[in-house]
C-alpha atoms as a PDB file:
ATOM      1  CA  UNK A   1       6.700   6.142  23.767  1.00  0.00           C
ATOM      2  CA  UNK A   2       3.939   7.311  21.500  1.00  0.00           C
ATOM      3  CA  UNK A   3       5.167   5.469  18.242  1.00  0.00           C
ATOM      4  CA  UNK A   4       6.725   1.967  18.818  1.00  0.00           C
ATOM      5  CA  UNK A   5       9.612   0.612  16.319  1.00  0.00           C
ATOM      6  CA  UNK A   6      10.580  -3.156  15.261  1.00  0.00           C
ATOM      7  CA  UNK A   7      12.141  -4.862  12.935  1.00  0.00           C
ATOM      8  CA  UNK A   8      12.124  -8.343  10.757  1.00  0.00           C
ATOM      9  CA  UNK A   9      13.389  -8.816   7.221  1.00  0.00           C
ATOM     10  CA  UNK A  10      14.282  -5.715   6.132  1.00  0.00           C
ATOM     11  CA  UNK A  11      10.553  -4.540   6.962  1.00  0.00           C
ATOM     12  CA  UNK A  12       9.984  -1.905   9.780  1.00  0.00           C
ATOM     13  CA  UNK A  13       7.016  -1.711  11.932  1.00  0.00           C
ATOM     14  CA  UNK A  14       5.945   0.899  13.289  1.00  0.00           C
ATOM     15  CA  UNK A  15       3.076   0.754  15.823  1.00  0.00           C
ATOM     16  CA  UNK A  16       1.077   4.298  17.326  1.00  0.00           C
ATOM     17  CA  UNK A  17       0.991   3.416  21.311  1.00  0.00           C
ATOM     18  CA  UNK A  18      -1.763   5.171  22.867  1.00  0.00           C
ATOM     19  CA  UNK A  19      -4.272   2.503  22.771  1.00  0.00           C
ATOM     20  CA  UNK A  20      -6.307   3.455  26.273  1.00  0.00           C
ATOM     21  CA  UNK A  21      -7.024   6.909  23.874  1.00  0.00           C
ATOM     22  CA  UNK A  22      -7.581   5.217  20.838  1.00  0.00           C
ATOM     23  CA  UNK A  23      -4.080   6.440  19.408  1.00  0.00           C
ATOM     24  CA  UNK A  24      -4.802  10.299  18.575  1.00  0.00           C
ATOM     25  CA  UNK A  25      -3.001  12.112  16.695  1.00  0.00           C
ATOM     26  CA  UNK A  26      -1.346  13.435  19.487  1.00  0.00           C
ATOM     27  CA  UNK A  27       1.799  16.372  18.875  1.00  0.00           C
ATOM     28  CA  UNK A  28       3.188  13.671  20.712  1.00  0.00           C
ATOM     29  CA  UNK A  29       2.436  10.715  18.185  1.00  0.00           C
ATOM     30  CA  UNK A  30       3.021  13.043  15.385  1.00  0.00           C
ATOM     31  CA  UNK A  31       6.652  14.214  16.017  1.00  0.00           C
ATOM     32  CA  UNK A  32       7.094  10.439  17.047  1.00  0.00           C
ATOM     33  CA  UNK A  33       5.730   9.231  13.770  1.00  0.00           C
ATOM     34  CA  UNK A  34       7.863  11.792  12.030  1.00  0.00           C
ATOM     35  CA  UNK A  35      11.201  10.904  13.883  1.00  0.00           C
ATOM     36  CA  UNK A  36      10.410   7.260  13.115  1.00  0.00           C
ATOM     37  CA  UNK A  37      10.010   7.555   9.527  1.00  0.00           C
ATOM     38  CA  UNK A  38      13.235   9.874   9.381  1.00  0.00           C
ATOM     39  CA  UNK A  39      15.267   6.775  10.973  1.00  0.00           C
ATOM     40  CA  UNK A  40      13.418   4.336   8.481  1.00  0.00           C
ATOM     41  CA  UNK A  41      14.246   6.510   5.220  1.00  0.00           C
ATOM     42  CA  UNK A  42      17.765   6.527   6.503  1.00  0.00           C
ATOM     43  CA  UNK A  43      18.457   2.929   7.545  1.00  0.00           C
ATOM     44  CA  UNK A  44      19.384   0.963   4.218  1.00  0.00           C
ATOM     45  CA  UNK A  45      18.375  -2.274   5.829  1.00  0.00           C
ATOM     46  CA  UNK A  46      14.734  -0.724   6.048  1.00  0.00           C
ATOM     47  CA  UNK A  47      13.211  -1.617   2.876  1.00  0.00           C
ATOM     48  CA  UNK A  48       9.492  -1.115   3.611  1.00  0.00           C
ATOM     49  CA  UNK A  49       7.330   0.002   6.592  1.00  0.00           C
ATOM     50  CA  UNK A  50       4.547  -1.183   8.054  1.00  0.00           C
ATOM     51  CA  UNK A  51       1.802   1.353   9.952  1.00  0.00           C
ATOM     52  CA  UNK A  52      -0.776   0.070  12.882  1.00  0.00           C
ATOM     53  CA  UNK A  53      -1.903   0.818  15.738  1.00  0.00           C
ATOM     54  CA  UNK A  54      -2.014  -0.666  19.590  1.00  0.00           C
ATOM     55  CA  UNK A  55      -5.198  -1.690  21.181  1.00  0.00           C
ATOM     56  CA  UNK A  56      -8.516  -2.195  19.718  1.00  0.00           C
ATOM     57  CA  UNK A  57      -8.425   1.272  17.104  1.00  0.00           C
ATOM     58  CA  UNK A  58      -6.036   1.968  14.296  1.00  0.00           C
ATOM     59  CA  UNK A  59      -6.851   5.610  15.311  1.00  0.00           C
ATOM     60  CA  UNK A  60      -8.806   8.227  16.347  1.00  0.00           C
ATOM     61  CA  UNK A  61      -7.865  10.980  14.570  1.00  0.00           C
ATOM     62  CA  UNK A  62      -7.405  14.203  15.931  1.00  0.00           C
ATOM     63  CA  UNK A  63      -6.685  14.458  19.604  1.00  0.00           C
ATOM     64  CA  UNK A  64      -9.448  16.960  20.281  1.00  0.00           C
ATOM     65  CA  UNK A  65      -8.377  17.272  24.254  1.00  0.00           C
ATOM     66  CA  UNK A  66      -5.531  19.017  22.619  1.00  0.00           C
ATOM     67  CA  UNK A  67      -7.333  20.882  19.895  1.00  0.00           C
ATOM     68  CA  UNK A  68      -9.960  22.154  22.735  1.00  0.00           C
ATOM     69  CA  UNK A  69      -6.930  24.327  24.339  1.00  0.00           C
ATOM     70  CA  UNK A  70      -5.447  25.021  20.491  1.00  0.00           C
ATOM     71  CA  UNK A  71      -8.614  26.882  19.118  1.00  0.00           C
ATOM     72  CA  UNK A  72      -8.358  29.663  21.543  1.00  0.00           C
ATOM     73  CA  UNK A  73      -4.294  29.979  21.463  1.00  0.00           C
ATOM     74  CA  UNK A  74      -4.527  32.504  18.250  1.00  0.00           C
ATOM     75  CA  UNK A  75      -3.658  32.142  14.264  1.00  0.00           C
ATOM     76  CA  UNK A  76      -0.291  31.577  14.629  1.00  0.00           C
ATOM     77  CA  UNK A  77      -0.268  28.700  17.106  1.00  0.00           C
ATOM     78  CA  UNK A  78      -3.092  26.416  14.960  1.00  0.00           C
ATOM     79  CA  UNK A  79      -1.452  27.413  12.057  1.00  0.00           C
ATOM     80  CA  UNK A  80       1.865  25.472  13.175  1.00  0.00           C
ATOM     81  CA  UNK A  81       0.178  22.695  14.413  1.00  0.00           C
ATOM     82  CA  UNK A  82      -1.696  22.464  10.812  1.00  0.00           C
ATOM     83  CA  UNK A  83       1.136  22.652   9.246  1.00  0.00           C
ATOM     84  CA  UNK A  84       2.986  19.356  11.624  1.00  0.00           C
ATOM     85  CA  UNK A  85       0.019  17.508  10.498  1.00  0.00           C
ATOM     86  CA  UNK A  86       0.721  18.459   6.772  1.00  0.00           C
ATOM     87  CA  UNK A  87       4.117  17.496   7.129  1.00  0.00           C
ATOM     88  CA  UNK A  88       3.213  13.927   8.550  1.00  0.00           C
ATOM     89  CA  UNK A  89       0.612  13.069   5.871  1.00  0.00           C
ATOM     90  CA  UNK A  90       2.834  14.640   2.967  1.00  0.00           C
ATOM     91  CA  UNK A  91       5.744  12.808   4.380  1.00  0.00           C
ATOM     92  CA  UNK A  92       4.228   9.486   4.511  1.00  0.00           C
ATOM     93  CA  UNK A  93       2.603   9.674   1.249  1.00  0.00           C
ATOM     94  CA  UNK A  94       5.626  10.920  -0.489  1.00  0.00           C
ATOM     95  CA  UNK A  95       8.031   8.055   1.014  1.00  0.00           C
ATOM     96  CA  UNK A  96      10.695   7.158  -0.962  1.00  0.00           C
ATOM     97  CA  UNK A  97      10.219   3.293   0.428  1.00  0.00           C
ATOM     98  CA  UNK A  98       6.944   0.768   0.232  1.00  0.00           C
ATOM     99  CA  UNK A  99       4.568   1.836   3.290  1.00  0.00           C
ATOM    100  CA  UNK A 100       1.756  -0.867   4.187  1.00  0.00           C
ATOM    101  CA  UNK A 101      -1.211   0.862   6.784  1.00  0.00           C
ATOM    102  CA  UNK A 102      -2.843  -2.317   8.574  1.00  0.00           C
ATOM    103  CA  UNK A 103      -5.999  -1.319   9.818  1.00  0.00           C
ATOM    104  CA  UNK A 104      -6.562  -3.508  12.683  1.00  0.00           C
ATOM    105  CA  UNK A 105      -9.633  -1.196  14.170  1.00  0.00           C
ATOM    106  CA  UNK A 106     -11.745   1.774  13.739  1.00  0.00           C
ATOM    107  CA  UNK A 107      -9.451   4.517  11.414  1.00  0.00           C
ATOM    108  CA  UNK A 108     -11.428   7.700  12.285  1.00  0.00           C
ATOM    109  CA  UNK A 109     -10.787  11.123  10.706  1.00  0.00           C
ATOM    110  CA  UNK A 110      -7.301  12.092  10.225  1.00  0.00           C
ATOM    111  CA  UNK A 111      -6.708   8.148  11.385  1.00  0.00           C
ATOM    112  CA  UNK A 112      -8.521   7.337   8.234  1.00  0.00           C
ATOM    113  CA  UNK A 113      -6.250   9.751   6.566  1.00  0.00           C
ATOM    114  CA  UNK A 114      -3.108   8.308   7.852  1.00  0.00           C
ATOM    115  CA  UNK A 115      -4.257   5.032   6.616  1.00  0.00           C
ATOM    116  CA  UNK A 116      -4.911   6.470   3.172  1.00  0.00           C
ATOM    117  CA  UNK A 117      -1.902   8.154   2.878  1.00  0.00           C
ATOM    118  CA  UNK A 118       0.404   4.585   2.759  1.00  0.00           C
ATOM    119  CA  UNK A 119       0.427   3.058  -0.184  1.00  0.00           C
ATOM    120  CA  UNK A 120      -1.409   0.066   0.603  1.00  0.00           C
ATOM    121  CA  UNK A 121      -3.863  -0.639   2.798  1.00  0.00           C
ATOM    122  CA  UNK A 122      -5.099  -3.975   4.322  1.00  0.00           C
ATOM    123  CA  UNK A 123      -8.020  -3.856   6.993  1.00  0.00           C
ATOM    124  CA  UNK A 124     -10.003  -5.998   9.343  1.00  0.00           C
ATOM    125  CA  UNK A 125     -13.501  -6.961   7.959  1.00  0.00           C
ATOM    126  CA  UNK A 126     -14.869  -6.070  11.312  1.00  0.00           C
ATOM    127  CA  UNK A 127     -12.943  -2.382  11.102  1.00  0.00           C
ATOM    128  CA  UNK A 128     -15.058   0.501   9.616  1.00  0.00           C
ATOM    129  CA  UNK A 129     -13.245   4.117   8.575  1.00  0.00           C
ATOM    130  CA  UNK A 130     -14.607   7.034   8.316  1.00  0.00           C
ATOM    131  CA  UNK A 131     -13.840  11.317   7.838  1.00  0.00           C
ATOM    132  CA  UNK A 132     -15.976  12.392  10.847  1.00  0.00           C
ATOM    133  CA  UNK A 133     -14.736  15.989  10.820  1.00  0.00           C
ATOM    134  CA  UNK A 134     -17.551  17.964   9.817  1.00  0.00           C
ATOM    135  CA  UNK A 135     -19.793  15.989  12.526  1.00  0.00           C
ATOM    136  CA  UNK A 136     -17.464  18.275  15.247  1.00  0.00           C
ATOM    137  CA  UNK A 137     -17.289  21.645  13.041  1.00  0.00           C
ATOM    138  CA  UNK A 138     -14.123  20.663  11.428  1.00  0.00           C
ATOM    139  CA  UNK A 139     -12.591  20.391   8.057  1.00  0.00           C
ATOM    140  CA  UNK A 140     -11.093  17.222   6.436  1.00  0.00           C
ATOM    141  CA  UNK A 141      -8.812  19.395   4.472  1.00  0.00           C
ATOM    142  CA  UNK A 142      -5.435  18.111   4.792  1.00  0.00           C
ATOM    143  CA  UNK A 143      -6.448  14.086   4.161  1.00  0.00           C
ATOM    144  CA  UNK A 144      -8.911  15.264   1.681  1.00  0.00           C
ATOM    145  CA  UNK A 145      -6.130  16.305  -1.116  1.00  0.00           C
ATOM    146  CA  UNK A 146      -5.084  12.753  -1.053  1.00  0.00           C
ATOM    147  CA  UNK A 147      -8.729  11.535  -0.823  1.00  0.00           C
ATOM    148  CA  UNK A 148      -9.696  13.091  -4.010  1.00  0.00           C
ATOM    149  CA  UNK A 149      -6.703  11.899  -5.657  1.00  0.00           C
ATOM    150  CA  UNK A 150      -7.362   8.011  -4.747  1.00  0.00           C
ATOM    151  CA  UNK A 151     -10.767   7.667  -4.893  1.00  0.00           C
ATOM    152  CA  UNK A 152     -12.247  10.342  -7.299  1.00  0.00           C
ATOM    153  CA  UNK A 153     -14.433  13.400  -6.352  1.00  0.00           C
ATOM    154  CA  UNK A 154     -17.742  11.940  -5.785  1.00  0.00           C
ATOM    155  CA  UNK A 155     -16.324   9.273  -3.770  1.00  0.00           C
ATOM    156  CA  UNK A 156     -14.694  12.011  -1.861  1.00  0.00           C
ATOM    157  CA  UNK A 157     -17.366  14.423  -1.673  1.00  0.00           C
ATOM    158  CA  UNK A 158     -19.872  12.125  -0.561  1.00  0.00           C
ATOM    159  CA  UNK A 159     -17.210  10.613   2.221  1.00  0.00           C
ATOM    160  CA  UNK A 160     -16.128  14.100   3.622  1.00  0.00           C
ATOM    161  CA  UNK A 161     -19.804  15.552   3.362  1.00  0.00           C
ATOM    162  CA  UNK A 162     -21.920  12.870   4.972  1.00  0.00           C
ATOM    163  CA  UNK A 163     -18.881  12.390   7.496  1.00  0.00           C
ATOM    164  CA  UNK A 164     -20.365   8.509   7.750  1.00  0.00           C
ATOM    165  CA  UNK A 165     -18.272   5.820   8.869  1.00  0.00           C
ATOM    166  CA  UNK A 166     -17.799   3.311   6.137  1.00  0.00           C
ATOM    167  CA  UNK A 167     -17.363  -0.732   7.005  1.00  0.00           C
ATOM    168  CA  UNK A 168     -14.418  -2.772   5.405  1.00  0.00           C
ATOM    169  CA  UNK A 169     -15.788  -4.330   2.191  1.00  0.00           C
ATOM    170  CA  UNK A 170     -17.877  -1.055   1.188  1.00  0.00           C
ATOM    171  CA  UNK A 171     -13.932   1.044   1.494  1.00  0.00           C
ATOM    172  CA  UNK A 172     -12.421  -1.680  -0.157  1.00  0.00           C
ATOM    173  CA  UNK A 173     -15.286  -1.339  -3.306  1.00  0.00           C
ATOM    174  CA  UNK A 174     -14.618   2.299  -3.426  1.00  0.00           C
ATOM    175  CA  UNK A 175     -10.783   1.884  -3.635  1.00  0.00           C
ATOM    176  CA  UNK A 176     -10.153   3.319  -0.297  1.00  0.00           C
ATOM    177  CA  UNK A 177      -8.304  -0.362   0.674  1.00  0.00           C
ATOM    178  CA  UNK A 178      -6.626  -2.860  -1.265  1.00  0.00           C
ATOM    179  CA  UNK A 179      -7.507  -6.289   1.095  1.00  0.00           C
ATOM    180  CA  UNK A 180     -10.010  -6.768   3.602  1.00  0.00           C
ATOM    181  CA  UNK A 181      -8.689 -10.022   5.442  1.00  0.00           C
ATOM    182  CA  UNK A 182     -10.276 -11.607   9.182  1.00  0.00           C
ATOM    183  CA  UNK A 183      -9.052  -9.720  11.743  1.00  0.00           C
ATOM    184  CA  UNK A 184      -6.309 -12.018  12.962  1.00  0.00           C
ATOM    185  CA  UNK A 185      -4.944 -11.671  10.151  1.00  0.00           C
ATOM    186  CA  UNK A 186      -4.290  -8.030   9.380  1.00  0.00           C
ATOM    187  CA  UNK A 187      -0.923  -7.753  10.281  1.00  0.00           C
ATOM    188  CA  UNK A 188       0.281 -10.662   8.913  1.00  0.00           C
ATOM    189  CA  UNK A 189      -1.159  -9.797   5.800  1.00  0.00           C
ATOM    190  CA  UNK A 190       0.042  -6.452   5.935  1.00  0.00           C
ATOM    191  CA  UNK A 191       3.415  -8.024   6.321  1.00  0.00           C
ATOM    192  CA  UNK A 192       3.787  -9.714   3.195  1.00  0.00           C
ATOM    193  CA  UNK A 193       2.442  -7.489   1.202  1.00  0.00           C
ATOM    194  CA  UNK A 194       5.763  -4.820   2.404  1.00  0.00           C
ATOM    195  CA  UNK A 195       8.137  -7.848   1.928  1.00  0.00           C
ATOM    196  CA  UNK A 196       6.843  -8.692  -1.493  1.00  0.00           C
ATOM    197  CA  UNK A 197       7.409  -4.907  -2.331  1.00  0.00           C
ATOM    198  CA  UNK A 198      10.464  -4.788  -0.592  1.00  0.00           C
ATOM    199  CA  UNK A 199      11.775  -7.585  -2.418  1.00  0.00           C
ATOM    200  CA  UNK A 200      12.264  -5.545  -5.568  1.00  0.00           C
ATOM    201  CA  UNK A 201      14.912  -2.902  -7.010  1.00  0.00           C
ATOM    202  CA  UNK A 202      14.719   0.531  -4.236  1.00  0.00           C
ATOM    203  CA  UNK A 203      15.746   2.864  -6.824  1.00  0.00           C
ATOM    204  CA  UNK A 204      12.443   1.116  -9.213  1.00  0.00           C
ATOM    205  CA  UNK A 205      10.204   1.323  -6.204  1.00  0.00           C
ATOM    206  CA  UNK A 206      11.076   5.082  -5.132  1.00  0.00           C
ATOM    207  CA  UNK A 207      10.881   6.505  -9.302  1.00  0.00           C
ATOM    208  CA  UNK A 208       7.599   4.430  -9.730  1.00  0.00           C
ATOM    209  CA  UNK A 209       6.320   5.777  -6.612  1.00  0.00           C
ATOM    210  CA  UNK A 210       7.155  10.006  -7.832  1.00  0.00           C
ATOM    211  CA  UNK A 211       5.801   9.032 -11.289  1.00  0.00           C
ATOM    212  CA  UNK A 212       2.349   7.785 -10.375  1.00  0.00           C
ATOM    213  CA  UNK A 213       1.741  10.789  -7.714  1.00  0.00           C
ATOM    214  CA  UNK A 214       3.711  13.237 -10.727  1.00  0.00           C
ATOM    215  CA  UNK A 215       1.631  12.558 -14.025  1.00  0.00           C
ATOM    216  CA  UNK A 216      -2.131  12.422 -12.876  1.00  0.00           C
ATOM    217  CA  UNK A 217      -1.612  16.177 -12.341  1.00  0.00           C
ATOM    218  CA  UNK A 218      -0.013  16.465 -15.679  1.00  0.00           C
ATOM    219  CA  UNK A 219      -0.867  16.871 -19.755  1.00  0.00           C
ATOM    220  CA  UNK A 220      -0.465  14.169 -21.610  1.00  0.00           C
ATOM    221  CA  UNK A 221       2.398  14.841 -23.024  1.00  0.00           C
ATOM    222  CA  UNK A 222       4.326  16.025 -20.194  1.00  0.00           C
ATOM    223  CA  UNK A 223       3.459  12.603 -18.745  1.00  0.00           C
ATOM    224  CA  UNK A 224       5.218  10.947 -21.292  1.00  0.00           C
ATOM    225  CA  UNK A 225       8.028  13.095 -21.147  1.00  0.00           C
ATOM    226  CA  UNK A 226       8.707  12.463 -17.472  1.00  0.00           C
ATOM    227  CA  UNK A 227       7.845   9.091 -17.790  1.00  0.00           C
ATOM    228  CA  UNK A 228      10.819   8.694 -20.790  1.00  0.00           C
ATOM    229  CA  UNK A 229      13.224  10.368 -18.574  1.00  0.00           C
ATOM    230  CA  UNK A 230      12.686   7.962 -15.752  1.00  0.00           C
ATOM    231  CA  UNK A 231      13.057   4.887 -18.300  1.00  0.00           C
ATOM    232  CA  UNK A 232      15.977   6.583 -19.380  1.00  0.00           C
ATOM    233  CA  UNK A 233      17.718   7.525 -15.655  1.00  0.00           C
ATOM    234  CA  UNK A 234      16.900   4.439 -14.378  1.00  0.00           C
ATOM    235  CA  UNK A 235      19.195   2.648 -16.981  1.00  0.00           C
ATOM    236  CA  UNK A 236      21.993   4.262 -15.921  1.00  0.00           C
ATOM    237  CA  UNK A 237      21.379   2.594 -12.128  1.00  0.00           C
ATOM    238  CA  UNK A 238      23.353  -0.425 -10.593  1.00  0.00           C
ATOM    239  CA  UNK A 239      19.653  -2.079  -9.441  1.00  0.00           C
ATOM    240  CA  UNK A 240      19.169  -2.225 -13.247  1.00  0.00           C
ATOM    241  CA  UNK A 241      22.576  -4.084 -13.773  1.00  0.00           C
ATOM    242  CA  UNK A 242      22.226  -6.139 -11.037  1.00  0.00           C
ATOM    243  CA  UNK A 243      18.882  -6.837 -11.992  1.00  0.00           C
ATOM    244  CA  UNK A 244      19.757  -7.859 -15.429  1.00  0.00           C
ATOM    245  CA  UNK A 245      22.848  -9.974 -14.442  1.00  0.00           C
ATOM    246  CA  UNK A 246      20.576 -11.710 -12.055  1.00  0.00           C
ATOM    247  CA  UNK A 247      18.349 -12.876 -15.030  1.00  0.00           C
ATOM    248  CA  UNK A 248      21.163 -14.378 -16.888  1.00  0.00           C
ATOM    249  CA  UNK A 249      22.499 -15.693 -14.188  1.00  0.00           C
ATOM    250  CA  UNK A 250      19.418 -17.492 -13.051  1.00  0.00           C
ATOM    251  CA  UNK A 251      19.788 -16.568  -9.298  1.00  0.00           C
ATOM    252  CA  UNK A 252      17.691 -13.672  -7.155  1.00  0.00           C
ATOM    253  CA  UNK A 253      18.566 -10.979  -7.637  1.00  0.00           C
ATOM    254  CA  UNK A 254      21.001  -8.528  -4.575  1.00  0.00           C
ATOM    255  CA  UNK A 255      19.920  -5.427  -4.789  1.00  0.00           C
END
């Protein structure tokens, strides 16, 4: 299996298992990936996930023994598979639970992507990351629409342009990671970060989530708008009862 699944305390790991190829993004990997997240969104005992990889690499990116055969196979055919990889990094960054990347190697390309699409990111000080595509005659263009938005455009220019790879604590001073930890302790890191997000109301974690991708492309005002509809919809929600009731009641709260 491309994408391997486990489980403890409500988190779900999921781990990208091709490690003798440096875990390309694979159509393999990538309707793996995809099935996997499917089952996470739908189990309710899932509260967060966790993303790594297997081996010595987070991931190489783009599995170019495939893409050599792809080029020639006409429009149509690399237009589907562009749009399979859309669908993975829009469905991961758009996940209605807490998703933790731990980098535990080299995140190359649309690896480095995948990474950046989670919502956190923790990654070995000895891992570097980089979006290598123009080195091969590529384009960056699907990760790069979340690039811009995390890191700013002159960040992002100057990371898809160059195409350098960038070492832990430089990514985590441009914003591209949140922790840079030893390398033994990536996962475990990675870990507690999901079950300290996972510990809190779903229904506050999913709106929170659609407001902060919503109102950066938004007016001021409409910001605010959306943002007092949330407030106001989230009210009417049993997480905020139980929340509440929990607070009185001086106990954790169940949600």
């Amino acid at each position: 299996m491309r994408v391997l699944s486990s489980d403890q305390d409500g988190l779900r790991l999921l781990t990208l298992n091709d490690p003798d190829r440096r875990n390309p993004l694979s159509p393999e990997l990538v309707r793996g990936l995809l099935e996997a997240l499917e089952a996470a969104e739908g189990d309710k005992g899932v509260r967060a996930v966790v993303l790594t990889g297997a081996g010595p690499a987070f991931s190489a990116g783009a599995d170019l023994e495939f893409l050599r055969g792809v080029t020639q196979a006409g429009a149509e055919a690399n237009y589907a598979h562009s749009r399979e990889l859309m669908r993975l990094f829009h469905r991961i960054y758009t996940f209605p639970k807490p998703t933790v990347a731990a980098v535990n190697g080299p995140a190359v390309a649309g690896g480095a992507g995948l990474a950046g699409a989670c919502d956190l990111v923790v990654m070995s000080e000895e891992a570097s990351l980089g979006y290598t595509e123009v080195r091969i005659g590529f384009v960056a263009a699907l990760v790069g629409v979340i690039l811009v938005r995390s890191v700013g455009e002159k960040h992002a220019k100057e990371l898809l342009l160059t195409g350098r790879l960038v070492p832990a604590q430089e990514a985590y001073r441009m914003g591209l990671v949140n922790r840079v930890v030893p390398s033994g302790r990536v996962l475990d890191e990675a870990l507690a970060l999901a079950k300290e997000m996972a510990a809190n109301a779903p229904t506050s974690l999913r709106l929170t989530k659609e407001l902060l991708h919503a109102i950066p492309g938004m007016g001021l005002e409409d910001g605010f708008r959306l943002a007092a509809l949330a407030n106001a919809w989230v009210r009417e929600t049993g997480d905020l009862a139980e929340g509440i009731a929990a607070f009185f009641e001086k106990r954790p709260p169940r949600f």
